[in-house]
Each structure stands twice: as C-alpha cells, then as structure tokens.
Protein backbone atom coordinates (compact mmCIF):
# COMPACT_ATOMS: atom_id res chain seq x y z
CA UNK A 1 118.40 64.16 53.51
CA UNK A 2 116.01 66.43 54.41
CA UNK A 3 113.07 66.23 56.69
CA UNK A 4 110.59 66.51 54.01
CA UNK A 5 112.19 63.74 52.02
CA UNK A 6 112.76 61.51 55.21
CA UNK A 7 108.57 61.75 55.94
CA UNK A 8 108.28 61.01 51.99
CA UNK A 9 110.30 58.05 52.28
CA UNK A 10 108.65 57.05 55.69
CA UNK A 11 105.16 57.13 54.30
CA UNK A 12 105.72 55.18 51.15
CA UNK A 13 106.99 52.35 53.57
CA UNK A 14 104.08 52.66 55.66
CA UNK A 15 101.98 52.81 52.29
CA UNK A 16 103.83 49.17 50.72
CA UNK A 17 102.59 47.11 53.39
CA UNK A 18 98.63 48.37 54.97
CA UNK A 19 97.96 45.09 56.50
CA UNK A 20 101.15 45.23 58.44
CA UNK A 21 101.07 48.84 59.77
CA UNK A 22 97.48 48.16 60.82
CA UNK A 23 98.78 45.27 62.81
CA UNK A 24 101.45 47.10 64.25
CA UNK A 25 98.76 49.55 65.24
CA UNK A 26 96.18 47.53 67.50
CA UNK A 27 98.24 47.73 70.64
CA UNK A 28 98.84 51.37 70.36
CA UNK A 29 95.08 51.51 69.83
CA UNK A 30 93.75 49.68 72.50
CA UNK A 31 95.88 51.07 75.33
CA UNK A 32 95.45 55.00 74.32
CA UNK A 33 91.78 54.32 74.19
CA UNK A 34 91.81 52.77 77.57
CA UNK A 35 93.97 55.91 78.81
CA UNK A 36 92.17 58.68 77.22
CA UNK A 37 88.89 57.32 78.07
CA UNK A 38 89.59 56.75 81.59
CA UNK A 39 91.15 60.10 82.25
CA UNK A 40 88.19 61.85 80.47
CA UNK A 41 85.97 60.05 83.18
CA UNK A 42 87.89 60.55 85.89
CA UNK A 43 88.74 64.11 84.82
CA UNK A 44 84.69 64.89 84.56
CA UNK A 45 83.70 62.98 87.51
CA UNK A 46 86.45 64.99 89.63
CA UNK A 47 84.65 68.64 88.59
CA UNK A 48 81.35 66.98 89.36
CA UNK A 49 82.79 65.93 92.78
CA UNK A 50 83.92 68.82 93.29
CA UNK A 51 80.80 71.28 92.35
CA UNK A 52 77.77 68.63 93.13
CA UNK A 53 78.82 66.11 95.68
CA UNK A 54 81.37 67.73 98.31
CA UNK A 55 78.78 70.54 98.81
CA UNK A 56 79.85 71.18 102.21
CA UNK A 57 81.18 74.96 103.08
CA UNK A 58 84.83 75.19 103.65
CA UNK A 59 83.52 76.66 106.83
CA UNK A 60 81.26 73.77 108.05
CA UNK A 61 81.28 70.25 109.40
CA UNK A 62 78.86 67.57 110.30
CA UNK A 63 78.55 65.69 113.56
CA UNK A 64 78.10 61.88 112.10
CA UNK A 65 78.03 58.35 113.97
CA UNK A 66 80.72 57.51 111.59
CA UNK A 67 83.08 59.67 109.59
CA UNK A 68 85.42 58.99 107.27
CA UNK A 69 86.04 55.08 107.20
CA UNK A 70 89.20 54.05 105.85
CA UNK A 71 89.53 50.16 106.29
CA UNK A 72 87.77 47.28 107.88
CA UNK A 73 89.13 47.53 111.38
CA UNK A 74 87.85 51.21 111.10
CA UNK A 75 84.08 50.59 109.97
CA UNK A 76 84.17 47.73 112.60
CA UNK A 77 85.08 49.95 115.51
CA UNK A 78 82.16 52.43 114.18
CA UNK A 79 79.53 50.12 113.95
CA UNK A 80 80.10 49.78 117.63
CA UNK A 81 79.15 53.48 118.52
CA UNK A 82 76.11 54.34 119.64
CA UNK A 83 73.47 56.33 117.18
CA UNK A 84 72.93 59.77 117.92
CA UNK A 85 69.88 60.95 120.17
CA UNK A 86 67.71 64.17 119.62
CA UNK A 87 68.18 64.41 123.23
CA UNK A 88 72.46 64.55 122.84
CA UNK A 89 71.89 66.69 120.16
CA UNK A 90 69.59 69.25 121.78
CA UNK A 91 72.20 69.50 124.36
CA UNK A 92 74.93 70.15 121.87
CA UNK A 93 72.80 72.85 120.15
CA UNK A 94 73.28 74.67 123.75
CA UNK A 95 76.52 74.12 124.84
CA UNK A 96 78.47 74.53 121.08
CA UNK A 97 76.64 78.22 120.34
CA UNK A 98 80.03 79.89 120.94
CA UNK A 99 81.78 78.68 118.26
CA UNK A 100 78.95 77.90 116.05
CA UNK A 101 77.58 80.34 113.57
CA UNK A 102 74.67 77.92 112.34
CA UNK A 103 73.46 74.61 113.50
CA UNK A 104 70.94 72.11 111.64
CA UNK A 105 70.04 68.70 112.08
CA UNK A 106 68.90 65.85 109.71
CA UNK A 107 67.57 62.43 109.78
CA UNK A 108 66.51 60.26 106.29
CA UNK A 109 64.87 56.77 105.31
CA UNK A 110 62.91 56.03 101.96
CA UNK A 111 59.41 56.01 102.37
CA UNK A 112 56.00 55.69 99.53
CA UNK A 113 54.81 58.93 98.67
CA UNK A 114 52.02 59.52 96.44
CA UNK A 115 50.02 62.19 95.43
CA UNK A 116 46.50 60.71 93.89
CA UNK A 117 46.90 57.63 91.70
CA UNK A 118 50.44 58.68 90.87
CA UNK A 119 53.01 56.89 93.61
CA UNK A 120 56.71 57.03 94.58
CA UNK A 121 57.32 53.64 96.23
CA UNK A 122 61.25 54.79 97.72
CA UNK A 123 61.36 58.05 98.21
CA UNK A 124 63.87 60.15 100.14
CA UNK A 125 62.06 61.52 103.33
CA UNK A 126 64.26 64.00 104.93
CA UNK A 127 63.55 65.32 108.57
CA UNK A 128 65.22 68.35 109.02
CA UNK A 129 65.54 71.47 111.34
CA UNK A 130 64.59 74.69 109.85
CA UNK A 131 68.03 75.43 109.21
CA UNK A 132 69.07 72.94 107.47
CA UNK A 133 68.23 74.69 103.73
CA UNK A 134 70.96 77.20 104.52
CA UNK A 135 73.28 75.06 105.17
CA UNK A 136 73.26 72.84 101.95
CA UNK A 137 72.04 76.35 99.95
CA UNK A 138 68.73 74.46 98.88
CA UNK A 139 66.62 76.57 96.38
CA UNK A 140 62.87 77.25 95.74
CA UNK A 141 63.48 79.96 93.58
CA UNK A 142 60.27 81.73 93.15
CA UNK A 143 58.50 78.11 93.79
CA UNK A 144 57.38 78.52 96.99
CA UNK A 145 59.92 78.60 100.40
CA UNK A 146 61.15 76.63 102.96
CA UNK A 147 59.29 76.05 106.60
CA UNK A 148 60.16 77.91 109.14
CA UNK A 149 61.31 77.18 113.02
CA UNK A 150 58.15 77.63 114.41
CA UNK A 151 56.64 75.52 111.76
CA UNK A 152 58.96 72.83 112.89
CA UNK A 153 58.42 72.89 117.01
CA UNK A 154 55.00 72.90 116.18
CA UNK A 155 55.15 69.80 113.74
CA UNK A 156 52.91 70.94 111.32
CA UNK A 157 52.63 68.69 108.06
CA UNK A 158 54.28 70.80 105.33
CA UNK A 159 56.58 69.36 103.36
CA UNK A 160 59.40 71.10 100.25
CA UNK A 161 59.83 68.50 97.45
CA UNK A 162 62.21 67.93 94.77
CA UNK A 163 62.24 68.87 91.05
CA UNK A 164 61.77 65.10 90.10
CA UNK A 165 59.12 64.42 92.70
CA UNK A 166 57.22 67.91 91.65
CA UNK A 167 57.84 66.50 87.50
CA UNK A 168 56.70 63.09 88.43
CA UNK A 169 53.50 63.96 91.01
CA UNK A 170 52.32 66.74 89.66
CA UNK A 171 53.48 67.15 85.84
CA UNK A 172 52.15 70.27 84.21
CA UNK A 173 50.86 71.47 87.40
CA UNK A 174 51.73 73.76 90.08
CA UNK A 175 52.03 71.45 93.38
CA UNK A 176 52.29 74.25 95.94
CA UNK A 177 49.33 73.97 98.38
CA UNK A 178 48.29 70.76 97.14
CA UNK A 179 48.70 67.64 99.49
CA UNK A 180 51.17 64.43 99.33
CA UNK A 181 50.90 61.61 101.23
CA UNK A 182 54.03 59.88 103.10
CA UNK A 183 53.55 56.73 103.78
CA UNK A 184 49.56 57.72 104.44
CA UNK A 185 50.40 60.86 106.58
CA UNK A 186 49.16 64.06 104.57
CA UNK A 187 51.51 66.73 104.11
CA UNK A 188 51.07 70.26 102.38
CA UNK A 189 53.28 71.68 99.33
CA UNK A 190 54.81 74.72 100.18
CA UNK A 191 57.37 74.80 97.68
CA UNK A 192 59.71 72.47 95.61
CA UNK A 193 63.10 73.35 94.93
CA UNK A 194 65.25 74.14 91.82
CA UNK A 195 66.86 71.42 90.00
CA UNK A 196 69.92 70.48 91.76
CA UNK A 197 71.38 67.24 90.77
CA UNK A 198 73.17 65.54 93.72
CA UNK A 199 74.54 66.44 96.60
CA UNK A 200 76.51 64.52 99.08
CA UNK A 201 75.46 61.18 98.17
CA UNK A 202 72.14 62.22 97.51
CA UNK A 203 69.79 63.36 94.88
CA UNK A 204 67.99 66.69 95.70
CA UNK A 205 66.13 66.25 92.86
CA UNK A 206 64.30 63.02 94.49
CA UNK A 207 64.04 64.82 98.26
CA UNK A 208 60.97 65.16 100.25
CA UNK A 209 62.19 67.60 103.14
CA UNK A 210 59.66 67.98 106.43
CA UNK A 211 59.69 69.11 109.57
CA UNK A 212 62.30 67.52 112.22
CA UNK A 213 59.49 67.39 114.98
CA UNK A 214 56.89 65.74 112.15
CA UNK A 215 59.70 63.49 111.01
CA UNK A 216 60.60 62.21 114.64
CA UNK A 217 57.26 61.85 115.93
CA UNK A 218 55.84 59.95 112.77
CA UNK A 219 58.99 58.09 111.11
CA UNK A 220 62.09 58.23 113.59
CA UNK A 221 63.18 55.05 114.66
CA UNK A 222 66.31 54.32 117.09
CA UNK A 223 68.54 53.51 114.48
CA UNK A 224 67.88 55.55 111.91
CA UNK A 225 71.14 57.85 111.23
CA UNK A 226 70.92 61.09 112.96
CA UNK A 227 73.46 64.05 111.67
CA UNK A 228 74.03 67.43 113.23
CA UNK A 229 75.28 70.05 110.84
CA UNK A 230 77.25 72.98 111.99
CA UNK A 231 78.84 76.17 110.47
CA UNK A 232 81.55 77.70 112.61
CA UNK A 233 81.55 81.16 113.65
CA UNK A 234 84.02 83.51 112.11
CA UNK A 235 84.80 81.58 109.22
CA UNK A 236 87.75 78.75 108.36
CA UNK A 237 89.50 80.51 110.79
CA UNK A 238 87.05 79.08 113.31
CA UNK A 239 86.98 75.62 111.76
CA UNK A 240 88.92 73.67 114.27
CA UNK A 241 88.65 75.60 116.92
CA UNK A 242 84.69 74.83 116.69
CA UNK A 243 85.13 71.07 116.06
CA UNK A 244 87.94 71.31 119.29
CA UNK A 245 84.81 72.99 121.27
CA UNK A 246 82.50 69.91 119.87
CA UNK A 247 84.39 67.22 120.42
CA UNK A 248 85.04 68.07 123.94
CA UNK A 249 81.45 68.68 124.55
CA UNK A 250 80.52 64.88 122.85
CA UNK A 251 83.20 63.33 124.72
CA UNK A 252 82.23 64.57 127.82
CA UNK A 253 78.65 64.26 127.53
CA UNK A 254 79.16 60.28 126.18
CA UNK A 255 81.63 59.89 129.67
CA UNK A 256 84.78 59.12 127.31
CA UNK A 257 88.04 58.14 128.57
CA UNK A 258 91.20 60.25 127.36
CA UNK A 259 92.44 56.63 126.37
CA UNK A 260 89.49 56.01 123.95
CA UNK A 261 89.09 57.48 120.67
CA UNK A 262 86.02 59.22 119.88
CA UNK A 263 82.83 57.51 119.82
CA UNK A 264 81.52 59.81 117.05
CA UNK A 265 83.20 61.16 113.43
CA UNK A 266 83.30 64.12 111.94
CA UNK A 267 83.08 65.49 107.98
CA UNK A 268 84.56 68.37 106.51
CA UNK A 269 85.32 69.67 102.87
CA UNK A 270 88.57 69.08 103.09
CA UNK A 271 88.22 65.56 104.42
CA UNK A 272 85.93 64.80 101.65
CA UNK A 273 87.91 66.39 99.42
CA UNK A 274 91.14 64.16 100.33
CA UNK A 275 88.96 60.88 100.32
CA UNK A 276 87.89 61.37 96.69
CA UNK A 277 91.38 62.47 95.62
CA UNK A 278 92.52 59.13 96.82
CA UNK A 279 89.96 57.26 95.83
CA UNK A 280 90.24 58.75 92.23
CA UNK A 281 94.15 58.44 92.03
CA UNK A 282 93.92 55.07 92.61
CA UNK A 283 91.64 53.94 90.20
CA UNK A 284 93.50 56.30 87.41
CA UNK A 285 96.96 54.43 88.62
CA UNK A 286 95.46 50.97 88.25
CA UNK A 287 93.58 51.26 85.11
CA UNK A 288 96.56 53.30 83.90
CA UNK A 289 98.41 50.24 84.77
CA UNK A 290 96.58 48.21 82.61
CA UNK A 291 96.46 50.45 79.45
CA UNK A 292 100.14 50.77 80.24
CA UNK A 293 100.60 47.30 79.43
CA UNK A 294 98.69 47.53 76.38
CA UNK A 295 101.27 50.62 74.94
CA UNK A 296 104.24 48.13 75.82
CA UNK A 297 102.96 45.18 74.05
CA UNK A 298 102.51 47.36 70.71
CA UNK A 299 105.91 49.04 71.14
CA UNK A 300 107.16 45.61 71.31
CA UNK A 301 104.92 44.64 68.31
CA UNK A 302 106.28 48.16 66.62
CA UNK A 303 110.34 46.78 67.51
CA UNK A 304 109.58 43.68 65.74
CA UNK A 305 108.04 44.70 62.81
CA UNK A 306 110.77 47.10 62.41
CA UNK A 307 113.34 44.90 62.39
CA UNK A 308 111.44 42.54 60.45
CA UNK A 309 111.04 45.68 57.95
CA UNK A 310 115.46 45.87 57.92
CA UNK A 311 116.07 42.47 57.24
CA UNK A 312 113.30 42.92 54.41
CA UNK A 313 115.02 46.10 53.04
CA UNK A 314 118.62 45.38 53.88
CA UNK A 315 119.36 46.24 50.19
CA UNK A 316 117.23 49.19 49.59
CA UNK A 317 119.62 50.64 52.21
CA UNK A 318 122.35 49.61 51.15
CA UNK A 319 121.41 51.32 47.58
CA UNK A 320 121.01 54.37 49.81
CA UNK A 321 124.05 54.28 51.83
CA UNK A 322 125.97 53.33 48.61
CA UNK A 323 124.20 57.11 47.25
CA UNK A 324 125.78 58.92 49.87
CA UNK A 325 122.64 58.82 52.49
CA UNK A 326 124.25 58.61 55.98
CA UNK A 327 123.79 56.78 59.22
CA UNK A 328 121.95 58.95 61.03
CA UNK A 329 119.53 59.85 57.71
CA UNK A 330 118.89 55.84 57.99
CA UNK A 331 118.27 56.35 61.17
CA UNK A 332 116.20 58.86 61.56
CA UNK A 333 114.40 57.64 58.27
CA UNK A 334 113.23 54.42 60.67
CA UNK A 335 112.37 56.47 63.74
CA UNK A 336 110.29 58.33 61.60
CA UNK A 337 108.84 55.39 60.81
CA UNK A 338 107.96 54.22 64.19
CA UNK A 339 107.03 57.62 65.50
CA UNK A 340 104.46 58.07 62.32
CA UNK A 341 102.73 54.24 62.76
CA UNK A 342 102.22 54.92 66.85
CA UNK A 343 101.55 58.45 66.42
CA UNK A 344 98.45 57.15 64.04
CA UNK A 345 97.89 54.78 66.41
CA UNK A 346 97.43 57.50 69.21
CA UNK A 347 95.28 59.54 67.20
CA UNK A 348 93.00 56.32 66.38
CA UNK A 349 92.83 55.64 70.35
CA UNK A 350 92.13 59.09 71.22
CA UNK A 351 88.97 59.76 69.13
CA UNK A 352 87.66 56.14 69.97
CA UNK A 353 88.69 57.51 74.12
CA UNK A 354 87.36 60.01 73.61
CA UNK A 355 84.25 58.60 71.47
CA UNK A 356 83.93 56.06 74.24
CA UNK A 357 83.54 58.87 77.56
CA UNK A 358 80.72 60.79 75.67
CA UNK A 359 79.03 57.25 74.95
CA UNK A 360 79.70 56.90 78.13
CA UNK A 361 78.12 60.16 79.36
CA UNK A 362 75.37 59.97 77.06
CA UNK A 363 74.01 56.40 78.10
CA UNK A 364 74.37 56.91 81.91
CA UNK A 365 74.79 60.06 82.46
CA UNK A 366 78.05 59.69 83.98
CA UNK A 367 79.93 63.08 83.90
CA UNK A 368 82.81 62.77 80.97
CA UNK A 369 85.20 65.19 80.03
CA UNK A 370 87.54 65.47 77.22
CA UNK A 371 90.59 68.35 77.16
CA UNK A 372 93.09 69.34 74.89
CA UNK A 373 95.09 68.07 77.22
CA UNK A 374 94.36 64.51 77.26
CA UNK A 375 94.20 64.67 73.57
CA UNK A 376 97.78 65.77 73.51
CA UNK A 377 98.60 63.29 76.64
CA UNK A 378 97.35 60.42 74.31
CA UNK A 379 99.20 61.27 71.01
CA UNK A 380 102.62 62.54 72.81
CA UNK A 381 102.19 58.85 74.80
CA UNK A 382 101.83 56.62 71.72
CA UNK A 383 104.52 59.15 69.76
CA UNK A 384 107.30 58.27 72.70
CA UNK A 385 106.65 54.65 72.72
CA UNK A 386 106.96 54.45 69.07
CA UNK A 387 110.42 56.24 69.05
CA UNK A 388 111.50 54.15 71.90
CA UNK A 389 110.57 50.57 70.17
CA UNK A 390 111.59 52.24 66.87
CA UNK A 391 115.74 52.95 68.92
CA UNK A 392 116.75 49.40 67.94
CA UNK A 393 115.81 49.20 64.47
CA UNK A 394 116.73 52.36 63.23
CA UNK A 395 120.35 51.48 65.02
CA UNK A 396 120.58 48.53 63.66
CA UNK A 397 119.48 49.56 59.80
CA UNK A 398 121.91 52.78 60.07
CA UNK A 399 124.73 50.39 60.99
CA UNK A 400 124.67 47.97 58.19
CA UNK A 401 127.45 47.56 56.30
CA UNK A 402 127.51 48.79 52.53
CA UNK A 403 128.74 45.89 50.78
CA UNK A 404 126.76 42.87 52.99
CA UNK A 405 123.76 45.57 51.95
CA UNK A 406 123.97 45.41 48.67
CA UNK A 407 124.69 41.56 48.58
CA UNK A 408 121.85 41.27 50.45
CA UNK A 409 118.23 39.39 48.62
C-alpha cells in the first residue's frame, strides 16, 4: 500500500472513534505543555541572565564578604567573616593599582525618599565612588551626568536617580536640579539615568546613587555590605593575575594563615555565569523529569488503546491480509496510527506551552521565549513516543493469522 493510502486508512480510524483518540491524547498533552513551556522560560530567562543580570565585564571582579555560596557549610563559614571596612578598602585602592585598571566601591540599604507629597517608602540608596558608573556602564544619556571625584571627597548632597524613581517623583517633569529627600537629608538632581532594567540582582530603574563620603557619613552602618569593584589592567589576560595580586594583599592585610581559606570571596563573569548555568540545568532536568513522566503515561495510554483497537479490528485485518495487504503495510498502517494521535497531541501541547510562557511573560513580566526549536523539540518528542508505544500493536496486528482473522467477531 502506499503511503498516501496508509495515512487515509490511519485517519478514518482516528475519525471512527473521537472520544477515544482525545483520551489517548491528554497525556501527550499535558507533558509537552509542561516541556515546551518550561524550556521557553528557561530559554528567555537564560538571554536575560545573560544581557541584564551578569553585567559584570569579562575583565572585572568584585571584592565581596561572601562570594559564590554553594551549600550550607559554605554560607555558614561566610557569615563568620568579618564585613569590609572603608579603611581595608582604602588601603587596597593603594596597594592593588598595578594590576588594576579601574577601582570603585559600593555600599546599599533601602531607605524613604520623597520628593514633595509624593514618597518612596524602600528605596535603593546606593553609596558609591565616582567610579562606580563606569564600571556597571550606567547611563544618563543627555539627562544630566554622573558626580564626579571631587564631588564625592567633598560629600556634597547630589544624588543620580533611576528611570522609575524620576517617572514616579517627578512625572511629566524634568527632575534635574530639583531636590529629593533621603530619609530627611536633601539631595540635588543632577541627572537620572536611562531605563535599564536589572542588573546584578538589582533594579537600576529603582536606584538612588550618591556620593560614597555622603553615604558613609549619613547612612553607613558596621554591617551594612561593603563591595569593592575592580577592572584589571590589560584586559582578561590580566584577570587572575589581578585577583592573585588582591588576594595576597587581603590576606595579608586580615593576618591570614596559609592553612585558612580566605576570609573574603570574590565574583567574576564567568563565576556567575557557571552558577546560573547550574542553577538553570537543574531546574530544566527536574521539571523535565516530571513532564517526562507525563509523555510515558500517555505512550502507555497510546499502547493500550492500540491494542484495544486490534482486538476490535482483528477482522478488518484479516479482510486486508486476505486482499493481499502485507505485514509490514499492517504494520506500518498502526504506527501511523500512533505517530498521527501523539503527533496531534504534541502540536496541542506546544501551542498551549507555548500559550502558557507568553501568559506567563505577559502577567509578570517574566522573560519567555519560544523558538522553532522547541516547537520542533515538542512535536519530534510526542511523535517518538507515539511510534514507540505504537511497536507492540502494530507487531502484534501485522502478525495475526489470516484465517483466526477472519473468524474473528
């Protein structure tokens, strides 16, 4: 028989008996969905990573009380370290300059800001060196600039805010030279930067940035995190040699033994970059898991349907075989089968997947991305687990015999 007859035949079968193949088809449905719709998150949320979250320089690291943390004996050990000091890190400014291209450093805590009767009850209030907008490529655009380093030793009250602070304080109006307070301290508007979305763990968008020397004489407290940025002279090239330089300069200055591990951490794009592959992989693997288990349980719905289809039609192929149609034409004539209800099946789970990332997206916000790829991923998935739960019943229809066929009722 030919293929064209064999998908004829196939789809009057699947035709005869709608409440059945819609049965077969929920399992198929369900666990595509789940697939595509994960890996359109994940897929999304790892090009957001990527180009609004790890926005550190291949070329840069930051000086942090704790690092990358991977388990509770880890986090336990760094919540014994002492915080950083402006003192330590004035003394690292001096004695790193060799190897460093750039240096900046940054302290944060939420704080009221208001401008008028319009108030911000947690805002981000970022103390920063003058230096610290290069680093992180923060942008005013043509809205104003950044402070500058004398600006900072001298601690004057000037202050760069976010696109959501500007669109929230001042809507419809130009902030720059107007006045904020944080938490009652008056600061001046000299610019507010492009929107940005986040960045490292933090919205720009929802920054107040001052000066370092304003920030640490009105709002520092001993505990407050303290992080020293650094960009290393002559490139990645110069990456480890510069964290080499700074680690021996921390260790010595903190009196460390060569038995003890370091009492500080450090962050680069690359480490980042591993942690949220891991991170990622490991939630695609275990909610892949789960829609795995899904597919199985309608390819074992699909195997039993099938056969339950045979036994029904034991004597319509036995008509056939009795014709001249062969084995592998009844054969093929049930894969077909199989392969046609889960490959309707996939396409069913991939547009509700897919539907479901973009609701998804939509609602929250939450980045969502849907490729060809995935598409093809879902209906090439659901396709192979049809023709493997369709194996049995196809062999077992194309090996009837002829005459206990025909007998059959």
């Amino acid at each position: 028989m030919s293929y064209q007859e064999l998908l004829r035949v196939a789809l009057r079968a699947i035709r005869a008996h709608k409440l059945r193949s819609f049965l077969t088809l929920l399992g198929i449905i369900i666990g595509v969905t789940t697939i595509v719709g994960v890996v359109g998150i994940i897929t999304g949320l790892n090009r957001y990573v990527q180009e609004k979250v790890i926005v550190l320089a291949p070329d840069m690291y930051i000086v942090t009380r704790f690092g990358i943390i991977r388990s509770r004996e880890e986090f336990i050990q760094a919540i014994k370290r002492p915080q950083f000091t402006w003192e330590e890190f004035q003394r690292l400014n001096s004695g790193v300059l060799s190897h460093a291209q750039l240096t900046a450093t940054r302290s944060f805590k939420t704080l009221p800001v208001n401008h008028g009767d319009k108030r911000l009850a947690d805002t981000f209030v970022v103390g920063c060196t003058a230096n610290f907008p290069n680093i992180l490529n923060l942008d005013t655009g043509n809205n104003g600039r950044f402070f500058t380093e004398g600006e900072d030793e001298a601690a004057q009250n000037v202050a760069i805010i976010g696109a959501d602070i500007k669109d929230e304080l001042f809507p419809n109006q130009d902030p720059i030279g107007r006045t904020i307070m944080v938490r009652g301290l008056p600061f001046r508007v000299i610019g507010h930067m492009v929107k940005e979305g986040k960045g490292l763990g933090i919205n720009r968008d929802q920054l107040v940035l001052i000066p370092f020397q304003v920030y640490r004489k009105n709002f520092f407290a001993p505990n407050d995190p303290l992080d020293y940025f650094i960009k290393a002279r002559g490139g990645v090239e110069g990456l480890n040699e510069s964290i080499d330089e700074t680690r021996a300069f921390l260790r010595a200055l903190r009196h460390t033994s060569w038995r003890d591990p370091d009492p500080f951490g450090f962050l680069t794009q690359d480490q980042l970059q591993e942690l949220w592959r891991q991170i990622s992989t490991a939630t695609f693997v275990l909610l892949t898991l789960i829609a795995s288990v899904s597919l199985g349980v309608g390819g074992i719905v699909i195997m039993n349907i099938m056969l339950v289809s045979v036994a029904e039609r034991t004597q319509e192929i036995g008509v056939r075989m009795a014709m001249g149609a062969k084995k592998r034409d009844v054969r093929r004539q049930f894969l077909l089968e199989a392969a046609l209800l889960s490959a309707a099946g996939g396409v069913v789970g991939v547009l509700f997947g897919g539907s479901l990332a973009l609701l998804v997206k939509a609602a929250t916000g939450f980045p969502a991305q849907i490729t060809p790829g995935i598409v093809l991923m879902g209906i090439g998935l659901s396709t192979a687990v049809g023709l493997l739960a369709g194996w049995l019943p196809a062999r077992r229809a194309a090996n009837l015999p002829v005459i206990d066929a025909l007998r059959a009722e």
